[in-house]
Protein backbone atom coordinates (compact mmCIF):
# COMPACT_ATOMS: atom_id res chain seq x y z
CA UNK A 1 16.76 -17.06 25.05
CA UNK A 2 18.02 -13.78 23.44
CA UNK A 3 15.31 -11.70 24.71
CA UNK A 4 11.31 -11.57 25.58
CA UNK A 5 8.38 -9.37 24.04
CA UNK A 6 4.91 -8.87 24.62
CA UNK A 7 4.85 -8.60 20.81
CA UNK A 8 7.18 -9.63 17.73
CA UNK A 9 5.96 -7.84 14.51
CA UNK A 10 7.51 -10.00 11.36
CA UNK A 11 8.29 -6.97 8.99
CA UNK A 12 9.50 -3.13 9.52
CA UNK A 13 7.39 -1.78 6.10
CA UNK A 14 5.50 0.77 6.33
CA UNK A 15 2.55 -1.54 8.19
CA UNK A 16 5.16 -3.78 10.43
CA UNK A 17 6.61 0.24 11.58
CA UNK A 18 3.32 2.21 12.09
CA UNK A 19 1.66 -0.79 14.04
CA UNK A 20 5.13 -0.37 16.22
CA UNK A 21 4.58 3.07 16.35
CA UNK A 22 0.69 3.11 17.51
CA UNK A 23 1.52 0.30 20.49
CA UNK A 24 5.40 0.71 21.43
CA UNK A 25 3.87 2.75 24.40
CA UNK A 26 1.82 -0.13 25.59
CA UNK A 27 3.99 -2.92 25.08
CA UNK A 28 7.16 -4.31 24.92
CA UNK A 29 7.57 -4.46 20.87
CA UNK A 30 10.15 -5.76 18.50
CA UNK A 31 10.07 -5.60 14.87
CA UNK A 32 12.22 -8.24 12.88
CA UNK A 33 13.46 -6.86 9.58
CA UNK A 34 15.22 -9.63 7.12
CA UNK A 35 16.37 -7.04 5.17
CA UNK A 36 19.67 -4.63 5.70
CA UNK A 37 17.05 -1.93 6.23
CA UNK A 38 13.59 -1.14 6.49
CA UNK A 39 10.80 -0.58 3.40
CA UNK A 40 13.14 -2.37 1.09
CA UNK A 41 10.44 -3.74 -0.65
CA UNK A 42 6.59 -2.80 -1.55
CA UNK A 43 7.32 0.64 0.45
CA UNK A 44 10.16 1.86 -1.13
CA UNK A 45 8.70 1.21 -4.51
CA UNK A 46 5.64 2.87 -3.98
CA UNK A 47 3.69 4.99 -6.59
CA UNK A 48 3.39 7.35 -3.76
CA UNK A 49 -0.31 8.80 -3.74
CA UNK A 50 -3.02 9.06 -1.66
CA UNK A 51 -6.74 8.90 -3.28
CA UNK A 52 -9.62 8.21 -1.89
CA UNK A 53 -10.81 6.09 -4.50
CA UNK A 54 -7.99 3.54 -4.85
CA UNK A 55 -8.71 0.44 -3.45
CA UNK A 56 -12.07 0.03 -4.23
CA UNK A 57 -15.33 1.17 -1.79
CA UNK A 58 -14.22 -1.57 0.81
CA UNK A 59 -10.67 0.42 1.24
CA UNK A 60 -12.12 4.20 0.74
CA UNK A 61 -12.75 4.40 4.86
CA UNK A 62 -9.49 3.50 6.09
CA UNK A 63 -8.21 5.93 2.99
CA UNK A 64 -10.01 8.83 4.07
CA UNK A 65 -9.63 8.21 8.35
CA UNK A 66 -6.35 8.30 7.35
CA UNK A 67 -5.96 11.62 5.32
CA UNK A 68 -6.68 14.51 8.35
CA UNK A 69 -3.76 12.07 10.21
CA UNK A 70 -1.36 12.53 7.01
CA UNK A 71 -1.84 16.46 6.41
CA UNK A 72 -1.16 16.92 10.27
CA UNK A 73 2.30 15.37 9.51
CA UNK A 74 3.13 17.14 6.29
CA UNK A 75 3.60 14.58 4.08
CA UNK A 76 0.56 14.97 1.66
CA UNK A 77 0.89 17.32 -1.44
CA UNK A 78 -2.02 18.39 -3.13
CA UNK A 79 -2.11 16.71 -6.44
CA UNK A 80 -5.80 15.62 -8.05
CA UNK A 81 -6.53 12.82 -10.19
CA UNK A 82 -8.90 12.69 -13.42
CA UNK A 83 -10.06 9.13 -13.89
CA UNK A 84 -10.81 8.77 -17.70
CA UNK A 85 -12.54 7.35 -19.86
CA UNK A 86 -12.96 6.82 -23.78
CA UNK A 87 -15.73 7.25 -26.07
CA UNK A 88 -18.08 4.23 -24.91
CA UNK A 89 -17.18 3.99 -21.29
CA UNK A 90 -18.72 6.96 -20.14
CA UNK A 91 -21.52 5.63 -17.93
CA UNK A 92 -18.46 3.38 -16.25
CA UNK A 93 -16.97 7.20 -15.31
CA UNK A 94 -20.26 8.25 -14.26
CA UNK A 95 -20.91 5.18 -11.92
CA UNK A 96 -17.41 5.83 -11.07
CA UNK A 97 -18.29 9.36 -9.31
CA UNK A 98 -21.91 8.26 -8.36
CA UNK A 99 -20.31 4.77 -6.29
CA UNK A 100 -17.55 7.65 -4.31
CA UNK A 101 -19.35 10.76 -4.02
CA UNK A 102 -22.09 8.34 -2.63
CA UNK A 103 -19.25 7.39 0.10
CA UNK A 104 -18.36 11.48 0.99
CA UNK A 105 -15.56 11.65 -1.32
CA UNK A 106 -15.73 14.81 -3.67
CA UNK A 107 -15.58 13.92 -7.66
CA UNK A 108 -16.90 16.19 -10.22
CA UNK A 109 -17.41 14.93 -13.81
CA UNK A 110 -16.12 16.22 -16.40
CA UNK A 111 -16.42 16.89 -20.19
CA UNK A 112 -13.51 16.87 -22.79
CA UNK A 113 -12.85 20.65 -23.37
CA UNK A 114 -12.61 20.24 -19.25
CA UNK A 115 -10.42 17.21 -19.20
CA UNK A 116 -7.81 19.03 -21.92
CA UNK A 117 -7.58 22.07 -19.37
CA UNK A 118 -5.94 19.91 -16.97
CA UNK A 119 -4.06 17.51 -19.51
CA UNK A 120 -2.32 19.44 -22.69
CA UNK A 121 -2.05 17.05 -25.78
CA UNK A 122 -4.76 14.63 -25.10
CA UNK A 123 -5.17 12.45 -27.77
CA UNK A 124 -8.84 11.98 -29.77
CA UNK A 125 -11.08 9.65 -28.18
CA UNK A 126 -11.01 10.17 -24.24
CA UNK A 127 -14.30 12.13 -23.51
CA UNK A 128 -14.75 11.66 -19.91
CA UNK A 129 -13.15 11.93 -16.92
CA UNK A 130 -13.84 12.25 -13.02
CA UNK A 131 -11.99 14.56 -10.80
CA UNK A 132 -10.92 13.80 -7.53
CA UNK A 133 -9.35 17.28 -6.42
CA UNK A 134 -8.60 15.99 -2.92
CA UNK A 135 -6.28 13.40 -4.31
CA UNK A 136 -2.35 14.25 -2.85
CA UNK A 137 1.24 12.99 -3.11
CA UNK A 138 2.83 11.22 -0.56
CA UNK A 139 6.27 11.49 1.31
CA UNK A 140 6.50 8.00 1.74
CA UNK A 141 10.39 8.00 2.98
CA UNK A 142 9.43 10.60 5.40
CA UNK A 143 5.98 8.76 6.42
CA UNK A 144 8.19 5.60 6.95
CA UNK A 145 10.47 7.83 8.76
CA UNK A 146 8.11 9.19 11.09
CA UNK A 147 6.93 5.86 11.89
CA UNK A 148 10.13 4.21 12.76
CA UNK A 149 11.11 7.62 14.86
CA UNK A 150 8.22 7.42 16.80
CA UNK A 151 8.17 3.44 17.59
CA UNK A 152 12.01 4.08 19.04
CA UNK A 153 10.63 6.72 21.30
CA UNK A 154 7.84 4.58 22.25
CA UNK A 155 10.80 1.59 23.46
CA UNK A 156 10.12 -0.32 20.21
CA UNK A 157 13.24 -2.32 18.83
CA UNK A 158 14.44 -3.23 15.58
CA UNK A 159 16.67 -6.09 14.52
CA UNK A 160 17.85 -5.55 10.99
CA UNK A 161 19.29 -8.97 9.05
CA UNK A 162 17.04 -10.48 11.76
CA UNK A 163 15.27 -12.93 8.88
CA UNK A 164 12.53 -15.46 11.14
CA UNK A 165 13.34 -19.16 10.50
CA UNK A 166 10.99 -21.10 12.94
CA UNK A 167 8.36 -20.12 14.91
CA UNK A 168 6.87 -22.61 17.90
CA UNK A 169 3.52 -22.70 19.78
CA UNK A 170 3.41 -23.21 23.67
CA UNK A 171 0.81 -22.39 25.99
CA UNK A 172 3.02 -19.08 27.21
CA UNK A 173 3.37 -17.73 23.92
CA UNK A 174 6.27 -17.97 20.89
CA UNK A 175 9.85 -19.48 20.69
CA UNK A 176 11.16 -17.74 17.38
CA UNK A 177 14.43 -18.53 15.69
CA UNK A 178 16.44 -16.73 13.71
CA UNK A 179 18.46 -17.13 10.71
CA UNK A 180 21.10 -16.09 12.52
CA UNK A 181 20.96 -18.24 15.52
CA UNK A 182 19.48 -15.68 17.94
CA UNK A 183 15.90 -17.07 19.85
CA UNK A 184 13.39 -14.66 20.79
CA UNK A 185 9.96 -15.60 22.34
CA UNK A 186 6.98 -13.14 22.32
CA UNK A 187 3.33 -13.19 23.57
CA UNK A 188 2.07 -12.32 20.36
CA UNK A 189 3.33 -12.48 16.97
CA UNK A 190 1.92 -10.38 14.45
CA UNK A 191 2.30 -11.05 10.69
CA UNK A 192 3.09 -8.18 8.72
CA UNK A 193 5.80 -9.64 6.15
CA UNK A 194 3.58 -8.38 2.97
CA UNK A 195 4.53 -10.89 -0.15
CA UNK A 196 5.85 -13.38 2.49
CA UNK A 197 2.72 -13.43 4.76
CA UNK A 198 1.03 -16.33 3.86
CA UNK A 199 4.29 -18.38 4.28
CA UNK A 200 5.24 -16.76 7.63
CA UNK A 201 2.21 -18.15 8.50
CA UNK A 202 2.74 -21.60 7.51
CA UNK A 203 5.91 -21.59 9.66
CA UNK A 204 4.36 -20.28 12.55
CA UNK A 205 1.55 -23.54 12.04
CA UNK A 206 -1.47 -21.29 11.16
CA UNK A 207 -3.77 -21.76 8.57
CA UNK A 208 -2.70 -19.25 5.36
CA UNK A 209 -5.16 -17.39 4.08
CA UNK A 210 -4.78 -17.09 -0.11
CA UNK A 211 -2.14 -13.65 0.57
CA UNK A 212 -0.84 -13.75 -3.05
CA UNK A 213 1.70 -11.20 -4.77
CA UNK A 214 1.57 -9.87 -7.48
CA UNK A 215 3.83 -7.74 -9.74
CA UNK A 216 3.36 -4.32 -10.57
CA UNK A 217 5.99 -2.32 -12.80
CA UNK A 218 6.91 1.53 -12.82
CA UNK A 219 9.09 3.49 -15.13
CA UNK A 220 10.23 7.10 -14.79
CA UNK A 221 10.38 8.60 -18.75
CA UNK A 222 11.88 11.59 -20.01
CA UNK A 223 9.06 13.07 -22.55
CA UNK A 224 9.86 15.56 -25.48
CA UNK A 225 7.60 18.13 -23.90
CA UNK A 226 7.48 20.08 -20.45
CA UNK A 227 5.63 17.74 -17.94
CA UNK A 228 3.08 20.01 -16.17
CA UNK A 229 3.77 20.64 -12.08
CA UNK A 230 0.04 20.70 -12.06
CA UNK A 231 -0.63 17.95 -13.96
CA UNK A 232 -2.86 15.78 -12.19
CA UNK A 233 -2.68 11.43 -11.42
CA UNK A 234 -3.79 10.59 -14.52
CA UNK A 235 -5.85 6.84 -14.12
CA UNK A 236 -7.63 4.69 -16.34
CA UNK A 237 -11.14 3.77 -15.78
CA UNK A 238 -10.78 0.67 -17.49
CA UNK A 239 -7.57 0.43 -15.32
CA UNK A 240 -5.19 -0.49 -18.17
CA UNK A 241 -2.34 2.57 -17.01
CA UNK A 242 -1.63 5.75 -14.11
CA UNK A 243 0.93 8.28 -14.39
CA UNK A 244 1.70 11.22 -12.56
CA UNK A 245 4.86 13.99 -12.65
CA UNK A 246 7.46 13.50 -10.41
CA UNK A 247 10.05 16.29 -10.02
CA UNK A 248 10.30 16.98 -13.65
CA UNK A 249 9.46 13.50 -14.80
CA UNK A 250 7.01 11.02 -15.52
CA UNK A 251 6.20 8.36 -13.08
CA UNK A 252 4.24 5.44 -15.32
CA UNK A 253 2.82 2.30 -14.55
CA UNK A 254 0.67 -0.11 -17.12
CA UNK A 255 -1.43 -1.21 -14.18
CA UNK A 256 -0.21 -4.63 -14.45
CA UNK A 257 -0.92 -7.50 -11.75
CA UNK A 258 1.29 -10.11 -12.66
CA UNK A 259 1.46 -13.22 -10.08
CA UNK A 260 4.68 -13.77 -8.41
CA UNK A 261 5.82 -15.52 -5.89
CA UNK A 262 7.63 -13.36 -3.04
CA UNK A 263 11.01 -12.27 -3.92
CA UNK A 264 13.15 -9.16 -4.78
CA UNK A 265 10.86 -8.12 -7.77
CA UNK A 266 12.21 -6.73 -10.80
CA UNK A 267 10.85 -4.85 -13.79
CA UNK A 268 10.64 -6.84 -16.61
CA UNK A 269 11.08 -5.24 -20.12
CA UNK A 270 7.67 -6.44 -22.24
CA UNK A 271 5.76 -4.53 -18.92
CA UNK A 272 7.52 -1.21 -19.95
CA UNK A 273 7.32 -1.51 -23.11
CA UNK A 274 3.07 -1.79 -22.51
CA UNK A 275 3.35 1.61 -20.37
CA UNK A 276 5.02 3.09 -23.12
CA UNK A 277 2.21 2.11 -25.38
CA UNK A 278 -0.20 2.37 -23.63
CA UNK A 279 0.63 5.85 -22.38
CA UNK A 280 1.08 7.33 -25.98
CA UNK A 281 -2.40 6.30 -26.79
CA UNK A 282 -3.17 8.96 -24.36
CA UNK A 283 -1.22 12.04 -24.98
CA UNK A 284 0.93 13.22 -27.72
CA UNK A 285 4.15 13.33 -25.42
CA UNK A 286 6.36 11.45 -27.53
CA UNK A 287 8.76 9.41 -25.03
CA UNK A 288 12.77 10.28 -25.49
CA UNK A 289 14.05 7.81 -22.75
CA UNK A 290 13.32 5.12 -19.95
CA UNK A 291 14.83 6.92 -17.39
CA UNK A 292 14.80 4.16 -14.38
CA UNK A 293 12.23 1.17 -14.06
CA UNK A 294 11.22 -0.73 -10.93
CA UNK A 295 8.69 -3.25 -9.55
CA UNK A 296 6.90 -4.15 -6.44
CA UNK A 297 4.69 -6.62 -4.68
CA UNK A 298 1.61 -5.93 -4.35
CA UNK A 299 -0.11 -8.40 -2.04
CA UNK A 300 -4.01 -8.98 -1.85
CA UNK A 301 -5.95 -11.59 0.02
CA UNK A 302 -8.96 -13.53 -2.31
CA UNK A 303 -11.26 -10.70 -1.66
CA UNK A 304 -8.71 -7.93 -2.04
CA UNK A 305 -9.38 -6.38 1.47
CA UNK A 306 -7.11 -6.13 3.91
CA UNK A 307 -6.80 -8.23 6.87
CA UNK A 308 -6.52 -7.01 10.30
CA UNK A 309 -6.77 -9.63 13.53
CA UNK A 310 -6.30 -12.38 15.55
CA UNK A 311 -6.22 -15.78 13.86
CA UNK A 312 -9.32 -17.67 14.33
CA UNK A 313 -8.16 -20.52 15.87
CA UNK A 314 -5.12 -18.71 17.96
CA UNK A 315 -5.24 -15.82 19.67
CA UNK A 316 -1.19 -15.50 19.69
CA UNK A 317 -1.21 -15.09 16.17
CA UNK A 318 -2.28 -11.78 14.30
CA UNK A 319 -2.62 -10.73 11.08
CA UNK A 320 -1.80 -7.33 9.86
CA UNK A 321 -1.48 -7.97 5.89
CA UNK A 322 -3.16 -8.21 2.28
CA UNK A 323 -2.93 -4.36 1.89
CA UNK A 324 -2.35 -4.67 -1.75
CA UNK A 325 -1.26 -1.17 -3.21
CA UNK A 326 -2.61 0.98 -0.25
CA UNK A 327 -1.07 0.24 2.23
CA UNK A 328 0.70 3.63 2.82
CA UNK A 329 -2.35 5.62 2.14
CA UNK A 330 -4.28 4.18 4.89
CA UNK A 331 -1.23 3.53 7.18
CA UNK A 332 -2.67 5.83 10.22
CA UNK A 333 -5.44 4.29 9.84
CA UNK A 334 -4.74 0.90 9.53
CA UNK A 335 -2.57 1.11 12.24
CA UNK A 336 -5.31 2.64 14.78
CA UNK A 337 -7.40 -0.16 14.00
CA UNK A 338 -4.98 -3.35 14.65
CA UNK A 339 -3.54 -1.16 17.94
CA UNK A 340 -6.95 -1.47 19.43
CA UNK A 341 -7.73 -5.13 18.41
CA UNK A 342 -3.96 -5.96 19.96
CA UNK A 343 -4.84 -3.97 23.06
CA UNK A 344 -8.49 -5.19 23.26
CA UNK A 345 -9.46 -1.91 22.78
CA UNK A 346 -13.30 -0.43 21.36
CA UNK A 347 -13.30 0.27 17.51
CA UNK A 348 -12.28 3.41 16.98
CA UNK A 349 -12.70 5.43 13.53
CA UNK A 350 -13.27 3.06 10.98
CA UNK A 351 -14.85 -0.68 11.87
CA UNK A 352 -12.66 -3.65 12.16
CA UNK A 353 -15.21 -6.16 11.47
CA UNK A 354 -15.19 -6.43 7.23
CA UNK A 355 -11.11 -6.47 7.94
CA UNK A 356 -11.32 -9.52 10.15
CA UNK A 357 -9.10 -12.86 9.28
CA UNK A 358 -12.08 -15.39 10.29
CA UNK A 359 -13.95 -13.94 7.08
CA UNK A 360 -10.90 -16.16 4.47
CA UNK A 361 -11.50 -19.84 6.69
């Protein structure tokens, strides 16, 4: 044997490193990384925001626990976001702001002289919007930074190249082999691989739970006219396209959720060419280039709520996965919560119990 931990986390993203992070103190923690480096995938291709609404009301708590946490580290820039909506949906943007504000998240809506304020050269046709001021930008290198920093000072390691190949049950804990030859056993292993969850835990003989990935495509355009610093993320209500600026350009995604398995995901051509579209059916920015384009995986379990705990029928085995698109906005929080269900800690901000695997048997 190679080495011994308390606890092996499967995946150095931004969950695998912030779960590190919040129990490195208390434990003897390694994180295996199959990649060359950490947050090759789904966080290094994030759209990089932080707003209280995305996710849907099951994901809003962990979102806003986690926003006081991610202005005391400096990596939140206030942004805003206007949720629109065209002629015929406006009682969707209405129950929109009524379903948040109900939750203690601040939306104001708005009317279309309003809405053209805060985005020049909107098209006929959108005459609603909400406004989410408290909506920011995210650092997420420097988030995923911070997070990596601060396991290392807590004693946690991290094997890059260090891709799991088998994973055995005993009565003491985990023998895990690597790709590489190397054997590792740990008390605990937690499953934070992202696209690859479900079949990390097939290999480790636990029940999957329905973890599926699925595409979503961005594409950075140069536009014919000045993008505003202070223009706003601009959504959909209908949920058809988001953009934002992004120093000096346009960061655009069709809001696309296109199954795939787990893999190296790539941007595929027909999903640009629907952003473009789509986006100039909303301002009158005509689009000069496709600057850079990009995909990642964004995994959900069947009820697209994360899941956070111990398998139900093995208390070795955790689950720290199915955090779709938000997993970096609620990292802190996230992270509190599966520290204290590792350490058989009380709840702490936000309550583990609609998180829990045993809800997907």
């Amino acid at each position: 044997m190679d080495a011994a931990f308390d606890i092996v986390i499967v995946g150095a993203g931004m969950a695998g490193a912030s779960l590190a992070a919040a129990t490195g103190a208390r434990a003897s923690v390694l994180m295996l990384e199959a990649e060359e480096m950490p947050g090759y995938h789904a966080t290094g291709r994030s759209a990089a925001f932080w707003t209280e609404s995305y996710g849907g009301p099951g994901v809003q708590p962990l979102t806003t626990a986690s926003g006081p946490i991610l202005r005391d580290l400096g990596v939140l820039t206030p942004r805003g976001a206007l949720t629109l909506g065209r002629a015929g949906h406006e009682r969707d943007v209405e129950a929109f702001a009524a379903r948040y504000t109900a939750a203690g998240v601040e939306i104001e809506v708005l009317n279309r002289a309003a809405i053209e304020a805060r985005v020049p050269g909107l098209r006929e046709g959108w005459t609603s919007a909400a406004l989410e001021p408290s909506t920011c930008d995210i650092d997420v290198a420097a988030l995923h930074q911070h997070y990596l920093a601060q396991a290392q000072r807590e004693g946690a390691q991290l094997w890059c190249r260090a891709e799991l190949a088998a994973a055995e049950r005993s009565a003491s804990g985990w023998t895990l082999a690597l790709a590489d030859g190397r054997r590792v056993s740990a008390g605990v292993l937690v499953n934070a691989a992202g696209a690859w969850a479900d079949p990390v835990a097939r290999m480790a003989g636990v029940d999957p739970l329905g973890i599926a990935p699925y595409r979503r495509t961005i594409a950075q355009l140069g536009v014919a006219v000045p993008v505003p610093d202070d223009l706003p993320l601009v959504l959909d209500v209908a949920e058809t396209f988001y953009f934002k600026p992004e120093s000096g350009r346009l960061w655009l995604s069709p809001h696309d959720e296109t199954p795939s398995s787990p893999c190296d995901a790539a941007a595929e051509e027909i999903d640009v060419a629907l952003a473009v579209d789509r986006f100039e059916q909303v301002v009158d920015w005509p689009v000069t280039r496709v600057e850079h384009r990009w995909a990642g995986l964004r995994s959900f379990a069947p009820d697209r709520l994360p899941v956070y705990g111990f398998a139900p029928r093995d208390s070795g085995f955790f689950w720290f996965a199915g955090q779709g698109g938000f997993g970096i906005q609620t990292a802190p929080a996230a992270a509190d919560l599966a520290a204290r269900l590792l350490m058989g800690e009380g709840p702490g901000a936000v309550d583990p119990e609609p998180f829990g695997p045993g809800r997907l048997r």
